[in-house]
ModelCIF file with pLDDT and N, C-alpha, C, O atoms, coordinates in Angstrom:
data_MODEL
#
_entry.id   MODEL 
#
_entity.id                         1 
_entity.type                       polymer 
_entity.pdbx_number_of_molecules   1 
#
_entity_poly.entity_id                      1 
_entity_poly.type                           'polypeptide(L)' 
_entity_poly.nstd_linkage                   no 
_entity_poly.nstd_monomer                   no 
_entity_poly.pdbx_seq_one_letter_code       
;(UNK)(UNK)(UNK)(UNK)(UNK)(UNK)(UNK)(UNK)(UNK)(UNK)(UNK)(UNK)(UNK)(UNK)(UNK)(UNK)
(UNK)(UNK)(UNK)(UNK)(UNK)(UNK)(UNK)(UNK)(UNK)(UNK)(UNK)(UNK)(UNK)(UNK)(UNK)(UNK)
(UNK)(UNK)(UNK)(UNK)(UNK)(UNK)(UNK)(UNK)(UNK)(UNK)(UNK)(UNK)(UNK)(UNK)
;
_entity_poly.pdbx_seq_one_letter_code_can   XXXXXXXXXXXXXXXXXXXXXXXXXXXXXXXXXXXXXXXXXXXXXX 
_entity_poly.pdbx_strand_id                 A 
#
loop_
_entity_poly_seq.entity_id 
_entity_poly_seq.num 
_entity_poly_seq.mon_id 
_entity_poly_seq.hetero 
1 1  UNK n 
1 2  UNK n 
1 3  UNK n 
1 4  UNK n 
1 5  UNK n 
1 6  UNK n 
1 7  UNK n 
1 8  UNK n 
1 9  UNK n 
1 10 UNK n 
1 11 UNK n 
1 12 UNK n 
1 13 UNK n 
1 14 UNK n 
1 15 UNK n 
1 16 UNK n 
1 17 UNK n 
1 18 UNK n 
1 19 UNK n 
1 20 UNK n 
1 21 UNK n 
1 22 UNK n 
1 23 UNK n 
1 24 UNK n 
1 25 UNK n 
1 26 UNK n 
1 27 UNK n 
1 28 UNK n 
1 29 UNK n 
1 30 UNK n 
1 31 UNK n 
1 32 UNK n 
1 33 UNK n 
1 34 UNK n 
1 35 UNK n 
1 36 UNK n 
1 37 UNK n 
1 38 UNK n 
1 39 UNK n 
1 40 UNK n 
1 41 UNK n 
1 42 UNK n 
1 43 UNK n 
1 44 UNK n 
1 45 UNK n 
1 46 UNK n 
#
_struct_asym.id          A 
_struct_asym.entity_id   1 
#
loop_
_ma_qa_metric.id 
_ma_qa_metric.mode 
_ma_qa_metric.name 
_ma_qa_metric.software_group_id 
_ma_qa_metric.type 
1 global pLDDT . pLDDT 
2 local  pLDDT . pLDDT 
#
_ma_qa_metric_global.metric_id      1 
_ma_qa_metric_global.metric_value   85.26 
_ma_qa_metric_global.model_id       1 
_ma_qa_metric_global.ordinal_id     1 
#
loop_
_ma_qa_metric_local.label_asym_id 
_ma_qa_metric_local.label_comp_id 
_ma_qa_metric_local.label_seq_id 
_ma_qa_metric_local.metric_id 
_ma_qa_metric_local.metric_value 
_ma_qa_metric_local.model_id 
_ma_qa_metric_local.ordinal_id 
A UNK 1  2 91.00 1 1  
A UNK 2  2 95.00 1 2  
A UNK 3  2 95.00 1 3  
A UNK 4  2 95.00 1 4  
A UNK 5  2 96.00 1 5  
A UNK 6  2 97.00 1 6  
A UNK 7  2 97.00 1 7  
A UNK 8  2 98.00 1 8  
A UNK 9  2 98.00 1 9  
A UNK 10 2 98.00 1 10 
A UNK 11 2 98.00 1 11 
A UNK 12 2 98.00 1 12 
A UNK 13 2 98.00 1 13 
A UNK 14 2 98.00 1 14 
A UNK 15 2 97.00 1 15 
A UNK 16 2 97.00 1 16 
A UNK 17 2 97.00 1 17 
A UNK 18 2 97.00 1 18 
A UNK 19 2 97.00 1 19 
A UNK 20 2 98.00 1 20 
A UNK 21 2 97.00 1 21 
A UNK 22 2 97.00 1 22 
A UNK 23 2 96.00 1 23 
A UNK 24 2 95.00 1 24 
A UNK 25 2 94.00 1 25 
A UNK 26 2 92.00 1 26 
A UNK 27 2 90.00 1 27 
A UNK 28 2 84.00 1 28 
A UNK 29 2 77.00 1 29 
A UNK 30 2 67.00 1 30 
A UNK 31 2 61.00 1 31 
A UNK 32 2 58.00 1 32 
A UNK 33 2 55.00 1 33 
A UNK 34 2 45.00 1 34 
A UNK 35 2 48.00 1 35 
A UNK 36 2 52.00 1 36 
A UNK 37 2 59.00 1 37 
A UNK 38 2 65.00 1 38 
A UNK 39 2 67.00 1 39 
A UNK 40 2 74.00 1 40 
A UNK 41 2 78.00 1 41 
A UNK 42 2 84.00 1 42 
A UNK 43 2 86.00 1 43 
A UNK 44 2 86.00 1 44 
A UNK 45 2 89.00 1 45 
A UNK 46 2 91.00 1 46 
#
loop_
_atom_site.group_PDB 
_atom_site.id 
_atom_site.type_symbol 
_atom_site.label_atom_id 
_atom_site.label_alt_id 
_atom_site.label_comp_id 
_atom_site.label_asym_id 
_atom_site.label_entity_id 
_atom_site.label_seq_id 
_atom_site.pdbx_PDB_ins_code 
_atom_site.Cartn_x 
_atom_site.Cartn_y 
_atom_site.Cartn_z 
_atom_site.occupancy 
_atom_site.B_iso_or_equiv 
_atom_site.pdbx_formal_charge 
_atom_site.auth_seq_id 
_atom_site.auth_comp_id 
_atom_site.auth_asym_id 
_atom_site.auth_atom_id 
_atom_site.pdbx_PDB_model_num 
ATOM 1   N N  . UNK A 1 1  ? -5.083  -7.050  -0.719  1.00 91.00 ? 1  UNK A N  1 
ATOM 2   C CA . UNK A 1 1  ? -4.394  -7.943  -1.632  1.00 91.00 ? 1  UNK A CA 1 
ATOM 3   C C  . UNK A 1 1  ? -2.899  -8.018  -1.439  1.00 91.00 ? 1  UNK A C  1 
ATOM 4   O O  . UNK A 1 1  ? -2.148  -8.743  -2.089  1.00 91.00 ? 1  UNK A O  1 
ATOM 5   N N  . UNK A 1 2  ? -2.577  -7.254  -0.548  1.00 95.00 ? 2  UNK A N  1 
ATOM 6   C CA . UNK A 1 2  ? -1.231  -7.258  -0.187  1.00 95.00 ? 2  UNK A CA 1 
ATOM 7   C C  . UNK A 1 2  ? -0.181  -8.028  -0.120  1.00 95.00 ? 2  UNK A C  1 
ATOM 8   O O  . UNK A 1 2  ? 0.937   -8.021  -0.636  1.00 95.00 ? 2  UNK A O  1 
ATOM 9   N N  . UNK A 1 3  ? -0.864  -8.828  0.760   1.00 95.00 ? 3  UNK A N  1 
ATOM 10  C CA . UNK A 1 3  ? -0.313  -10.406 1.586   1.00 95.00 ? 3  UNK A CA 1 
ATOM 11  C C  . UNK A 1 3  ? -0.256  -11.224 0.271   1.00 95.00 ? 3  UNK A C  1 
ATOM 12  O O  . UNK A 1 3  ? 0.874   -11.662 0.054   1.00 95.00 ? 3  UNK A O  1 
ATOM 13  N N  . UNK A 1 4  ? -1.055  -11.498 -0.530  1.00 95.00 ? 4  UNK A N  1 
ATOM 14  C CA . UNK A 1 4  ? -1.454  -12.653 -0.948  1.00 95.00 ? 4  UNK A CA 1 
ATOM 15  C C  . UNK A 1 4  ? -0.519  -12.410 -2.228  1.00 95.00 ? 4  UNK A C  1 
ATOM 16  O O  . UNK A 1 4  ? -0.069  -13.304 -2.945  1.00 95.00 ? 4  UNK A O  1 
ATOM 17  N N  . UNK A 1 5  ? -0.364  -11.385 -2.342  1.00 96.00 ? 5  UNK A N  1 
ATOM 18  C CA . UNK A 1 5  ? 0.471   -10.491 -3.581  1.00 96.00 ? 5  UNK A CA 1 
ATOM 19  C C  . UNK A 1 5  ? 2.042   -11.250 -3.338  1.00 96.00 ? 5  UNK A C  1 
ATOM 20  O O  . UNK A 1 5  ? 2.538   -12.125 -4.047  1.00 96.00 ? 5  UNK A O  1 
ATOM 21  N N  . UNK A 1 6  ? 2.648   -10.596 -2.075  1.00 97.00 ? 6  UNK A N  1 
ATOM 22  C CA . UNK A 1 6  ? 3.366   -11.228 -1.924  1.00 97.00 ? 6  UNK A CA 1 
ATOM 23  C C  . UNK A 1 6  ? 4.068   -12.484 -1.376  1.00 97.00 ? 6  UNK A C  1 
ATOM 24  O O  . UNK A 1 6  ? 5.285   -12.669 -1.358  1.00 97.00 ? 6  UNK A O  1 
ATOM 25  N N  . UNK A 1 7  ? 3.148   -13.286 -0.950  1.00 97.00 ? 7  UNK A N  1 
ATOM 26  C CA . UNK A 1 7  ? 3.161   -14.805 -0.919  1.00 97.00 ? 7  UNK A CA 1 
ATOM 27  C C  . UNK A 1 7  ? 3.886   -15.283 -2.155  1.00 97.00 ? 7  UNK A C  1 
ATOM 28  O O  . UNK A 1 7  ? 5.021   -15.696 -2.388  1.00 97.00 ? 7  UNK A O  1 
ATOM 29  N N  . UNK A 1 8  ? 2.440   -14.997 -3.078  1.00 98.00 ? 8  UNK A N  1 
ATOM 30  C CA . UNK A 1 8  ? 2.560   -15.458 -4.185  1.00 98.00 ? 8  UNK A CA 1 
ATOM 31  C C  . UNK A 1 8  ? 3.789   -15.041 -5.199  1.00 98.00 ? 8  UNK A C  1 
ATOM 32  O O  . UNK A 1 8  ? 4.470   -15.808 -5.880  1.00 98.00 ? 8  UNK A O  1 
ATOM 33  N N  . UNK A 1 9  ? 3.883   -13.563 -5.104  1.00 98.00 ? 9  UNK A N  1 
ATOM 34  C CA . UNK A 1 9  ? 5.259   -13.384 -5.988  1.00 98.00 ? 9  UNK A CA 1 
ATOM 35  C C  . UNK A 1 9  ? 6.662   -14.158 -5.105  1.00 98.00 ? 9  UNK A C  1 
ATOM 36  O O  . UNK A 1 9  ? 7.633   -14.502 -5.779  1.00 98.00 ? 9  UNK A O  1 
ATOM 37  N N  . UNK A 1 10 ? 6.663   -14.348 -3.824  1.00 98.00 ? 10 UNK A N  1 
ATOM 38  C CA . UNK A 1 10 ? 7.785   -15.087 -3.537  1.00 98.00 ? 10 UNK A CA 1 
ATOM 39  C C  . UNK A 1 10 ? 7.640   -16.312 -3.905  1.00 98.00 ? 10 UNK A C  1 
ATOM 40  O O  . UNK A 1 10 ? 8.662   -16.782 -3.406  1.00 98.00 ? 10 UNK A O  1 
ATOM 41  N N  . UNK A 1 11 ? 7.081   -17.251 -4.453  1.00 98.00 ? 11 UNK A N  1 
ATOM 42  C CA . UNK A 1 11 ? 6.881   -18.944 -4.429  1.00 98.00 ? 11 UNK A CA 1 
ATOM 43  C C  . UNK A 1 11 ? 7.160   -18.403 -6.267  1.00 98.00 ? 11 UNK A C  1 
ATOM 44  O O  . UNK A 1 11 ? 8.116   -18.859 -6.894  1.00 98.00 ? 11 UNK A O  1 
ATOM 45  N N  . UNK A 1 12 ? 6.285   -17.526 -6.827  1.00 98.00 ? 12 UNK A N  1 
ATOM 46  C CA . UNK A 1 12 ? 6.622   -16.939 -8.371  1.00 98.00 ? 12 UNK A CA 1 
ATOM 47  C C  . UNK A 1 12 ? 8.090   -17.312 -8.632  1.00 98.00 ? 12 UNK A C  1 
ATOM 48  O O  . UNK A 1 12 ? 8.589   -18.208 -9.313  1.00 98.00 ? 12 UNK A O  1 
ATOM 49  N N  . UNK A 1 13 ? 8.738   -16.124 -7.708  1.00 98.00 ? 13 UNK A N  1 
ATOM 50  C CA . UNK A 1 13 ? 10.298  -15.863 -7.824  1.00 98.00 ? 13 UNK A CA 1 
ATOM 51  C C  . UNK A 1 13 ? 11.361  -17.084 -7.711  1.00 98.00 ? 13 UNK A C  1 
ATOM 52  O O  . UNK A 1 13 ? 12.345  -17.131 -8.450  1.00 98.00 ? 13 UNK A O  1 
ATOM 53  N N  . UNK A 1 14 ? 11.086  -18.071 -6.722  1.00 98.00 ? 14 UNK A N  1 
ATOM 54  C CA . UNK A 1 14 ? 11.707  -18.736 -6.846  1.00 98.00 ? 14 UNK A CA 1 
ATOM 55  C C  . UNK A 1 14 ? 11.113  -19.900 -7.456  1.00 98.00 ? 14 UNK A C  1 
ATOM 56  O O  . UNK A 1 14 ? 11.384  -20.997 -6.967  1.00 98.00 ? 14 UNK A O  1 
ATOM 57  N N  . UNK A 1 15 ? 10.397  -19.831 -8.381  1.00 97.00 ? 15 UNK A N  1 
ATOM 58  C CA . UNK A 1 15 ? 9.677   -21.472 -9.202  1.00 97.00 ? 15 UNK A CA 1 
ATOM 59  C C  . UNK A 1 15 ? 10.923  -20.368 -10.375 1.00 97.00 ? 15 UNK A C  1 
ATOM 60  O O  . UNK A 1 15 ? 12.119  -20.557 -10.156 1.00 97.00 ? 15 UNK A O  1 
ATOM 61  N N  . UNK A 1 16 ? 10.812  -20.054 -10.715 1.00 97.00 ? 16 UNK A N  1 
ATOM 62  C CA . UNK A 1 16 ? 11.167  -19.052 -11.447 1.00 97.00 ? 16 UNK A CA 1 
ATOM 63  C C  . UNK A 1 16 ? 12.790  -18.284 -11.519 1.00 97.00 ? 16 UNK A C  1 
ATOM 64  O O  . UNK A 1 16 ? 13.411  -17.702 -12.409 1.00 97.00 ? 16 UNK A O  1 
ATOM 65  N N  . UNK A 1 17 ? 12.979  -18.517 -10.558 1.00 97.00 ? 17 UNK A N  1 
ATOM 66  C CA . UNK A 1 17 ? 14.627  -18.069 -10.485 1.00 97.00 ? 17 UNK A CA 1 
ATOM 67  C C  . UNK A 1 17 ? 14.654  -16.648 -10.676 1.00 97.00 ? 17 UNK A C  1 
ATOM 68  O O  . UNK A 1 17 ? 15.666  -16.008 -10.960 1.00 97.00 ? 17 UNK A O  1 
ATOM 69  N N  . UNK A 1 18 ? 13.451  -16.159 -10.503 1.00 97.00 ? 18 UNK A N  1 
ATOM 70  C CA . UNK A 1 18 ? 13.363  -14.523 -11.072 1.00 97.00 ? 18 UNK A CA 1 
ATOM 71  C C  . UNK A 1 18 ? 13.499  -13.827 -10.119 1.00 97.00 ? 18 UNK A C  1 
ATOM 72  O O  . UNK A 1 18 ? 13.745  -14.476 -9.103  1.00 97.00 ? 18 UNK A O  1 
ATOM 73  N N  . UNK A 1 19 ? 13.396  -11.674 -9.847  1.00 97.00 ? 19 UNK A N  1 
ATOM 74  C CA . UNK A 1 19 ? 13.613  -10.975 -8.600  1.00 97.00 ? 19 UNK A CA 1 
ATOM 75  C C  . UNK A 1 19 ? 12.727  -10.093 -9.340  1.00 97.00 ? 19 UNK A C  1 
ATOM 76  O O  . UNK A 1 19 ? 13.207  -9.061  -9.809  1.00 97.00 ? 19 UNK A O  1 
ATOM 77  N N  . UNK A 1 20 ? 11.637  -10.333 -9.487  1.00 98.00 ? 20 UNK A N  1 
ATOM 78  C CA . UNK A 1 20 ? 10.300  -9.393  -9.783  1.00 98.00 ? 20 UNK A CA 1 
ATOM 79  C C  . UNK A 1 20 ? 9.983   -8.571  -8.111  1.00 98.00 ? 20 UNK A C  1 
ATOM 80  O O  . UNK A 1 20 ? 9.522   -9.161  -7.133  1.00 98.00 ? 20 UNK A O  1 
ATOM 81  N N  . UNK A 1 21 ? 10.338  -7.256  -8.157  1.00 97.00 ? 21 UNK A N  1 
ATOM 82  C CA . UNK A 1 21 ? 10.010  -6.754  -6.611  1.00 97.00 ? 21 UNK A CA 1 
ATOM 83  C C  . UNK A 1 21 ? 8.185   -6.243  -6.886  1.00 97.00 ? 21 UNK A C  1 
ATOM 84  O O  . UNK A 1 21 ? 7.557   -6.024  -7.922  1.00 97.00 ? 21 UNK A O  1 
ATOM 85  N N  . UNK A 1 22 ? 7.811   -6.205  -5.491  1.00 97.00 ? 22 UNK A N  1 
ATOM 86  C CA . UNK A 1 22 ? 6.642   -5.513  -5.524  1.00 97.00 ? 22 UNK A CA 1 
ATOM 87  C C  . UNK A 1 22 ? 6.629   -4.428  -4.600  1.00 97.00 ? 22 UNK A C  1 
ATOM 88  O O  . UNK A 1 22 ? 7.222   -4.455  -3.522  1.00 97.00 ? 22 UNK A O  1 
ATOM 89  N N  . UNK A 1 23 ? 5.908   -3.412  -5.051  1.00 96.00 ? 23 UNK A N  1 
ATOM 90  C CA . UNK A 1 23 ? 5.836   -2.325  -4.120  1.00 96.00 ? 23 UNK A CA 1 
ATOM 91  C C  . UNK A 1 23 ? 4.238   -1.702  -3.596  1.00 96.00 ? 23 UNK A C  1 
ATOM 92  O O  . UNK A 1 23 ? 3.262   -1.320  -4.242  1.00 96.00 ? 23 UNK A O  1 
ATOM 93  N N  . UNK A 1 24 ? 4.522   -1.817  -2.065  1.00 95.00 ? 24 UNK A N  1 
ATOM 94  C CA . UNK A 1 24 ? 3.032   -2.327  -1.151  1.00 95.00 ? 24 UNK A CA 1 
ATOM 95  C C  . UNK A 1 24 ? 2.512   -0.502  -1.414  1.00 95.00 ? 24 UNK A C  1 
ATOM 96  O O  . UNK A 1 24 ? 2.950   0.603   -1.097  1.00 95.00 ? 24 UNK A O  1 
ATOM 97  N N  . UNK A 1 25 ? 1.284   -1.085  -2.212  1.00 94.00 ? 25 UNK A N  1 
ATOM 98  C CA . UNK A 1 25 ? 0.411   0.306   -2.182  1.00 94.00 ? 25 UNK A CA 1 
ATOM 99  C C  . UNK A 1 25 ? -1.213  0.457   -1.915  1.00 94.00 ? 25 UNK A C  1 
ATOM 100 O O  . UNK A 1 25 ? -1.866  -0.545  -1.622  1.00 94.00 ? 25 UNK A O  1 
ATOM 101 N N  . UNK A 1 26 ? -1.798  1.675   -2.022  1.00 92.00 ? 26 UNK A N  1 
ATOM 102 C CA . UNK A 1 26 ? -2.958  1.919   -1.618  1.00 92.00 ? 26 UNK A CA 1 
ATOM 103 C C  . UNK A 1 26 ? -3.072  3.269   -1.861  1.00 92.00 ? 26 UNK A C  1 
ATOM 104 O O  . UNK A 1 26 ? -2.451  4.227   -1.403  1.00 92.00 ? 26 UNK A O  1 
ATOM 105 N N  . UNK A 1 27 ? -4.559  3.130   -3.183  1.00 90.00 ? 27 UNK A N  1 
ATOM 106 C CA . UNK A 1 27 ? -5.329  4.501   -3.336  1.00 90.00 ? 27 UNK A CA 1 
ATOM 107 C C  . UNK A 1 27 ? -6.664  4.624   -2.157  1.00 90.00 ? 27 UNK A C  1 
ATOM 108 O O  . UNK A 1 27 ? -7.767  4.131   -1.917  1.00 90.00 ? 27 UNK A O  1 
ATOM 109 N N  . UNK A 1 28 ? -5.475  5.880   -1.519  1.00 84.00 ? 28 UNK A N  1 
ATOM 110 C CA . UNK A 1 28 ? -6.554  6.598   -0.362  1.00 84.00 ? 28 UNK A CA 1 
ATOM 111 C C  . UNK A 1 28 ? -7.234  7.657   -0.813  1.00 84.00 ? 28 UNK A C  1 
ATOM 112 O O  . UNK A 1 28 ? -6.724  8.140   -1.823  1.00 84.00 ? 28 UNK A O  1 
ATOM 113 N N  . UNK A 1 29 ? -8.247  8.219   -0.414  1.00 77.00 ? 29 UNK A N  1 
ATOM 114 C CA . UNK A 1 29 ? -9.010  9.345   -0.174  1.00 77.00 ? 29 UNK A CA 1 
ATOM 115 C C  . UNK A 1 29 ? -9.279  10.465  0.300   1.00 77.00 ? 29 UNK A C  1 
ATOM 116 O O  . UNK A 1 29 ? -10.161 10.579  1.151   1.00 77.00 ? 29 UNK A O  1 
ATOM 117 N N  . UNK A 1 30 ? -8.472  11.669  -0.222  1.00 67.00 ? 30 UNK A N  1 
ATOM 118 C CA . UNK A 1 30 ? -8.921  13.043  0.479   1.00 67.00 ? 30 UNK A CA 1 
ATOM 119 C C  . UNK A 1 30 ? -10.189 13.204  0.880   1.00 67.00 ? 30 UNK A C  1 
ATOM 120 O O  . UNK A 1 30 ? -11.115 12.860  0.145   1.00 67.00 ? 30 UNK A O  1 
ATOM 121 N N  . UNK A 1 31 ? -10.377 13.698  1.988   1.00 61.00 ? 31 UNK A N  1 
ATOM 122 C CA . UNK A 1 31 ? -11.322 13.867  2.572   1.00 61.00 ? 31 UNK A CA 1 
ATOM 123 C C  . UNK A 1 31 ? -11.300 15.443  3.387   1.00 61.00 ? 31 UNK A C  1 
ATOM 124 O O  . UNK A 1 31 ? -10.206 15.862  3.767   1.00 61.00 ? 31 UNK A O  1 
ATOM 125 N N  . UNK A 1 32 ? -12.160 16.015  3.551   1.00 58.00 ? 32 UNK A N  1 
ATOM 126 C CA . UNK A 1 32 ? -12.169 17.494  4.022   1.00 58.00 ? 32 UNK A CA 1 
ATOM 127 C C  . UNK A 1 32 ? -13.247 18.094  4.697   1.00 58.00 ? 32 UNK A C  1 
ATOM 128 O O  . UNK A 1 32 ? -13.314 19.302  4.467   1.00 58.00 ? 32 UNK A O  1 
ATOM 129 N N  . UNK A 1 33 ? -14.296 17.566  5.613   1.00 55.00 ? 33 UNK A N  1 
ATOM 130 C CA . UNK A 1 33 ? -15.412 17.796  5.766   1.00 55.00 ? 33 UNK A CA 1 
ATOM 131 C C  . UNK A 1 33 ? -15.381 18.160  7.596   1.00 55.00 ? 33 UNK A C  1 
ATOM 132 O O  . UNK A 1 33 ? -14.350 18.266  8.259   1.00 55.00 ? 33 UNK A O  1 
ATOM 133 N N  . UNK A 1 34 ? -16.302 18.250  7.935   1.00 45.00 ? 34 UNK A N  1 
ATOM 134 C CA . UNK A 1 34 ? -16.509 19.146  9.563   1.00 45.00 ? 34 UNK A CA 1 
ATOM 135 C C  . UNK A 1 34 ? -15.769 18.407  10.455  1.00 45.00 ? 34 UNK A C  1 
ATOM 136 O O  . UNK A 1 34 ? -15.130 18.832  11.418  1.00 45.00 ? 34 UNK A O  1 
ATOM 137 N N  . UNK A 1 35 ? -15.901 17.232  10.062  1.00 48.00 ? 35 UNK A N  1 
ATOM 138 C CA . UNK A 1 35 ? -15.132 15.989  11.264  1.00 48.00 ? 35 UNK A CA 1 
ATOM 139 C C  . UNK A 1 35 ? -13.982 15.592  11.363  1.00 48.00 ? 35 UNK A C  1 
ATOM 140 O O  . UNK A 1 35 ? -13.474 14.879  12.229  1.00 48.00 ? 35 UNK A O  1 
ATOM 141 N N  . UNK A 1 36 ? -13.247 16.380  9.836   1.00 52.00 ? 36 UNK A N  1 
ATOM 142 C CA . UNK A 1 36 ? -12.148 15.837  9.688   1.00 52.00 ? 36 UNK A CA 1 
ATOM 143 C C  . UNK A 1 36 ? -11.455 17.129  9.589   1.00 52.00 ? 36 UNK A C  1 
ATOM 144 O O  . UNK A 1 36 ? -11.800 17.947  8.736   1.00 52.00 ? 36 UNK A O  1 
ATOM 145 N N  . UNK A 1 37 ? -10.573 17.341  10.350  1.00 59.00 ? 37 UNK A N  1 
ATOM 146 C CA . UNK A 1 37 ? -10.143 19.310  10.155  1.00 59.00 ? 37 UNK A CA 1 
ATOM 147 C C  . UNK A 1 37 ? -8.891  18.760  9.211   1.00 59.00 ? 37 UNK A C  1 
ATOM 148 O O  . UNK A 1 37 ? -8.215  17.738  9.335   1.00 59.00 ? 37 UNK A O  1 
ATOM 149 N N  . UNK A 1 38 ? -8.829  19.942  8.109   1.00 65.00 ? 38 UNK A N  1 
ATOM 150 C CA . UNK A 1 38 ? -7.687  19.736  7.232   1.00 65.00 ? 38 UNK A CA 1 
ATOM 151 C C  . UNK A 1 38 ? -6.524  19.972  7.500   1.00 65.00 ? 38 UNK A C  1 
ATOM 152 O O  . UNK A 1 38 ? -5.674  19.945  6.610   1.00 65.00 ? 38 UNK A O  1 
ATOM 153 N N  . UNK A 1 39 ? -6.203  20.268  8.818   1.00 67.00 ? 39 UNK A N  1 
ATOM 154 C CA . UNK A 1 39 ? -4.592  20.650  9.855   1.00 67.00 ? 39 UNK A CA 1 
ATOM 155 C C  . UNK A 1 39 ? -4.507  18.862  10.422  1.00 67.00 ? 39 UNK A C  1 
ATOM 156 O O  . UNK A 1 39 ? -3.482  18.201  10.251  1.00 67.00 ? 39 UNK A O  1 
ATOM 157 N N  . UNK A 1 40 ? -5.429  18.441  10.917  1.00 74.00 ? 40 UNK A N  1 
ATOM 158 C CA . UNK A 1 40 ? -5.090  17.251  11.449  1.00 74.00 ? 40 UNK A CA 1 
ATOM 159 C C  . UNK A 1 40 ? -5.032  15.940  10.740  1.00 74.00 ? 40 UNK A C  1 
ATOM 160 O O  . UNK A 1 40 ? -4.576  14.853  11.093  1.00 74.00 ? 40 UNK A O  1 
ATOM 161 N N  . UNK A 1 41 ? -5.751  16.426  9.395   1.00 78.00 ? 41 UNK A N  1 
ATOM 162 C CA . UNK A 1 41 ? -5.519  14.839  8.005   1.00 78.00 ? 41 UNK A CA 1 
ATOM 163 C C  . UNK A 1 41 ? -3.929  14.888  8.110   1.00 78.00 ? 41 UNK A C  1 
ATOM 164 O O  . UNK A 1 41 ? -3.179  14.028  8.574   1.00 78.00 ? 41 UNK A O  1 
ATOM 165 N N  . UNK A 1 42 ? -3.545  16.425  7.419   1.00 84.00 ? 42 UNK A N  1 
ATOM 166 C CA . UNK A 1 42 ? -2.103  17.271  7.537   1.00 84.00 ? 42 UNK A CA 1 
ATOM 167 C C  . UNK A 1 42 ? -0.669  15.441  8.638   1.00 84.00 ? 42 UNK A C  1 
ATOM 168 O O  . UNK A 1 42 ? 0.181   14.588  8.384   1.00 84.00 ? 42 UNK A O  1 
ATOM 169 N N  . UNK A 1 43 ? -1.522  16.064  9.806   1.00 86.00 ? 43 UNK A N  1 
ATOM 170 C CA . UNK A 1 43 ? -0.830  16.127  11.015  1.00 86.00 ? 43 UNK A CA 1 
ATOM 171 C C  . UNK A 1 43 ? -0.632  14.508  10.637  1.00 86.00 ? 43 UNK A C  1 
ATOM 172 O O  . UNK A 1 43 ? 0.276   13.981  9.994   1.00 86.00 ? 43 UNK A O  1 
ATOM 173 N N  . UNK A 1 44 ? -1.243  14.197  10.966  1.00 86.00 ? 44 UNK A N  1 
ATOM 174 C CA . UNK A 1 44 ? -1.326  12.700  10.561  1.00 86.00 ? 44 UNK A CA 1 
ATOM 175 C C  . UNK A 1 44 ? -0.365  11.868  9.648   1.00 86.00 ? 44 UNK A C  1 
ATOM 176 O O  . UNK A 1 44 ? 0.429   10.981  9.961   1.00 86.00 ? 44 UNK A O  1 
ATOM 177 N N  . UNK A 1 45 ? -0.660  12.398  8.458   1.00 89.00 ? 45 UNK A N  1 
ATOM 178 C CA . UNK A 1 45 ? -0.016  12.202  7.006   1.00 89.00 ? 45 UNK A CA 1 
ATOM 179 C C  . UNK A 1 45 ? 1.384   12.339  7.334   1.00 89.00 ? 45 UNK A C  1 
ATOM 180 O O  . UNK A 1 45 ? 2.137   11.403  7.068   1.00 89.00 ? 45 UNK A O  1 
ATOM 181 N N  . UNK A 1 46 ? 1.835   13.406  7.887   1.00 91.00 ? 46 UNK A N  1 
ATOM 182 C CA . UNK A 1 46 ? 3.376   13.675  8.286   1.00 91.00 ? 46 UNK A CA 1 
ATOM 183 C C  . UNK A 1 46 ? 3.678   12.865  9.611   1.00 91.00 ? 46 UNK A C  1 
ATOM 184 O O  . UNK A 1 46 ? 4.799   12.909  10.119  1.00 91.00 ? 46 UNK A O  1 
#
């Protein structure tokens, strides 16, 4: 929904004369299981 998020709040902002910011997010998923070693989620993340 990202994109469309901010399409739309820019055409918003200026019908609008407004500076509503958005900030690009995403609920991820810990995960911890044989395939995924918890040093390399780690490694990754950083």
């Amino acid at each position: 929904g990202l994109v469309e998020a901010y399409v739309h709040l820019e055409k918003f902002n200026k019908k609008h004369n407004s500076n509503l910011k958005l900030l690009l997010g995403s609920e991820l998923y810990y995960t911890n299981d044989v395939t995924v070693k918890e040093k390399n989620l780690y490694h990754m993340i950083r």
